[in-house]
Protein backbone atom coordinates (compact mmCIF):
# COMPACT_ATOMS: atom_id res chain seq x y z
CA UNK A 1 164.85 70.04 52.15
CA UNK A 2 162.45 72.80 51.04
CA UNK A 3 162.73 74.44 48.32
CA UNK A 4 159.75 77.22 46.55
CA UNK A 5 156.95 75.65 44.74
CA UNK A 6 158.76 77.55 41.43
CA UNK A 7 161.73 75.37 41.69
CA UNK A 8 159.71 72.06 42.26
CA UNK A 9 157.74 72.85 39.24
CA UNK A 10 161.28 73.40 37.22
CA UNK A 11 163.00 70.41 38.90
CA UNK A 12 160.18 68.42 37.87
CA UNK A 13 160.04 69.58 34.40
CA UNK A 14 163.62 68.55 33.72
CA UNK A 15 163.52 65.04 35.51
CA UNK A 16 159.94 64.54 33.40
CA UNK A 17 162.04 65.77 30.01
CA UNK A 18 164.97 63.52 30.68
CA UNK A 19 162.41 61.04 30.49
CA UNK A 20 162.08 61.69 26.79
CA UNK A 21 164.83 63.77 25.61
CA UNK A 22 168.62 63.06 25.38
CA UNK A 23 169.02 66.07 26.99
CA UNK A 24 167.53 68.70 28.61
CA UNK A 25 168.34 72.47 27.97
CA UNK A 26 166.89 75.63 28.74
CA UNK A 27 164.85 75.88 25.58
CA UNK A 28 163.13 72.61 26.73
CA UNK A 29 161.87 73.62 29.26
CA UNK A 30 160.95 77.44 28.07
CA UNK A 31 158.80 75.63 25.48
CA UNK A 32 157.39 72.82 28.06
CA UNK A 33 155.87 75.24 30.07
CA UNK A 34 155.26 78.03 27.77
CA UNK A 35 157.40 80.56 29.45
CA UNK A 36 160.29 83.23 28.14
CA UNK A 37 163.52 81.97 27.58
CA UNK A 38 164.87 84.81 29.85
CA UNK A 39 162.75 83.51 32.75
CA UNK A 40 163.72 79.81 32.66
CA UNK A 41 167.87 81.31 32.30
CA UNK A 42 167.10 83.26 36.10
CA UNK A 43 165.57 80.33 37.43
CA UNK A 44 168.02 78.10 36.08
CA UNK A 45 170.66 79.94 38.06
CA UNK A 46 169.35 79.66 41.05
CA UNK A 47 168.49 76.36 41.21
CA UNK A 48 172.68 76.29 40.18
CA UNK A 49 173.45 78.19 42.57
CA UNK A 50 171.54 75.94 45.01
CA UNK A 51 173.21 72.72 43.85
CA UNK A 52 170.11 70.90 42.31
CA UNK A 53 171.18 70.89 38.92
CA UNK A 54 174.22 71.09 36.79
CA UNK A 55 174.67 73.03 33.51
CA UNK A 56 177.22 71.09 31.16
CA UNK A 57 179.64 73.92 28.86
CA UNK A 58 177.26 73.09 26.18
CA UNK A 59 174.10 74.05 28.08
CA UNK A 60 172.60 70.59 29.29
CA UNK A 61 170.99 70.57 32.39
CA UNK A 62 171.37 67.26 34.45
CA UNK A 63 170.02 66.93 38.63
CA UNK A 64 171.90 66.88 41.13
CA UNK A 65 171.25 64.39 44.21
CA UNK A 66 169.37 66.58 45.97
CA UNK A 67 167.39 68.12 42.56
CA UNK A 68 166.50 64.66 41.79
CA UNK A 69 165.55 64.12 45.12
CA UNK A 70 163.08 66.82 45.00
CA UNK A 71 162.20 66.08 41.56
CA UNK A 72 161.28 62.71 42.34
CA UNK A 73 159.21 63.69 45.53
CA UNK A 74 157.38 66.24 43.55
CA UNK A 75 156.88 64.19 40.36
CA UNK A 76 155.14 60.88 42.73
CA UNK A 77 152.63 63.09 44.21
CA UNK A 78 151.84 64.44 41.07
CA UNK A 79 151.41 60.97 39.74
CA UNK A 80 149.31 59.13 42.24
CA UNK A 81 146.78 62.60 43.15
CA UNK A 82 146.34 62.80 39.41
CA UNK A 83 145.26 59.00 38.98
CA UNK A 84 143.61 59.12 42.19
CA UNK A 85 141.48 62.02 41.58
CA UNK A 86 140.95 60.19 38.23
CA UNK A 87 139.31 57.27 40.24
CA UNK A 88 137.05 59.38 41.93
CA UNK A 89 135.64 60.37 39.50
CA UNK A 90 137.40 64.04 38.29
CA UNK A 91 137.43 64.41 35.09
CA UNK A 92 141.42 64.35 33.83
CA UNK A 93 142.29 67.77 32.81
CA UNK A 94 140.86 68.73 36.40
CA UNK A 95 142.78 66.13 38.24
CA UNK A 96 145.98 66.75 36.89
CA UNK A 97 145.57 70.73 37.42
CA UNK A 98 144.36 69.83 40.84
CA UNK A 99 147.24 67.63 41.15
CA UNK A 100 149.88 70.24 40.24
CA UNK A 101 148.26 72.86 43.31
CA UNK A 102 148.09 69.94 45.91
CA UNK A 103 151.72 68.90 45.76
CA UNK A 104 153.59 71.70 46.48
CA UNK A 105 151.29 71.99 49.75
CA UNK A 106 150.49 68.80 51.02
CA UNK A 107 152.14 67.94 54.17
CA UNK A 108 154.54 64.57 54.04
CA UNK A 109 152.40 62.77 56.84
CA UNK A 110 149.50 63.74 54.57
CA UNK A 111 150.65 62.35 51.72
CA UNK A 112 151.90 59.00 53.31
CA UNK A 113 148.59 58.52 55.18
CA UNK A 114 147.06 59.12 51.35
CA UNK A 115 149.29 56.56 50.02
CA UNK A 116 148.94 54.37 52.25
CA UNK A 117 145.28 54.48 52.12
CA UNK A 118 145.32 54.05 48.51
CA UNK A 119 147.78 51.04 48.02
């Protein structure tokens, strides 16, 4: 399932904010990535329209199987580039913008062949 590298960075931002709130609204995730209010409502509509989250009556925002699927996809290669850049050497700020570019592009075989090679 593909999905825009705008929506991966969203679905990511809510499953990494479930991690540490009790729930995750709209303002959440406005304020976690320093964007309008207005902007995260549009996107949050499409990615409802899509079926990869859920939006409770009181404005929660919970993933759906295949947002969490997504999520979680996005969200490992985020991890293990940003500690494996790390290793090499980059300093951390670098690796985890680095990171954040490389996952929405690298291919699955890549990415497999990288983990692989690392574990």
């Amino acid at each position: 399932m593909h999905v825009n590298e705008s929506a991966e960075n969203y679905l990511e931002t809510i499953l990494m904010l479930s991690k540490t709130h009790p729930v995750v609204r709209s303002v959440d995730i406005a304020t976690e990535l320093n964007f309008k209010k207005s902007s995260v409502s549009v996107a949050m509509k499409k990615l409802r329209e899509n079926n990869h989250i859920v939006v409770s009556p009181e404005g929660y925002i919970t993933l759906t199987e295949s947002g969490k699927e997504i999520a979680d996809r996005i969200y490992e290669r985020h991890t293990l580039l940003s500690s494996w850049l790390e290793r090499l050497g980059v300093d951390p700020k670098v690796a985890v913008e680095d990171a954040c570019r490389i996952e929405h592009v690298i291919s699955a075989e890549s990415f497999e062949a990288i983990k692989r090679h690392i574990r």
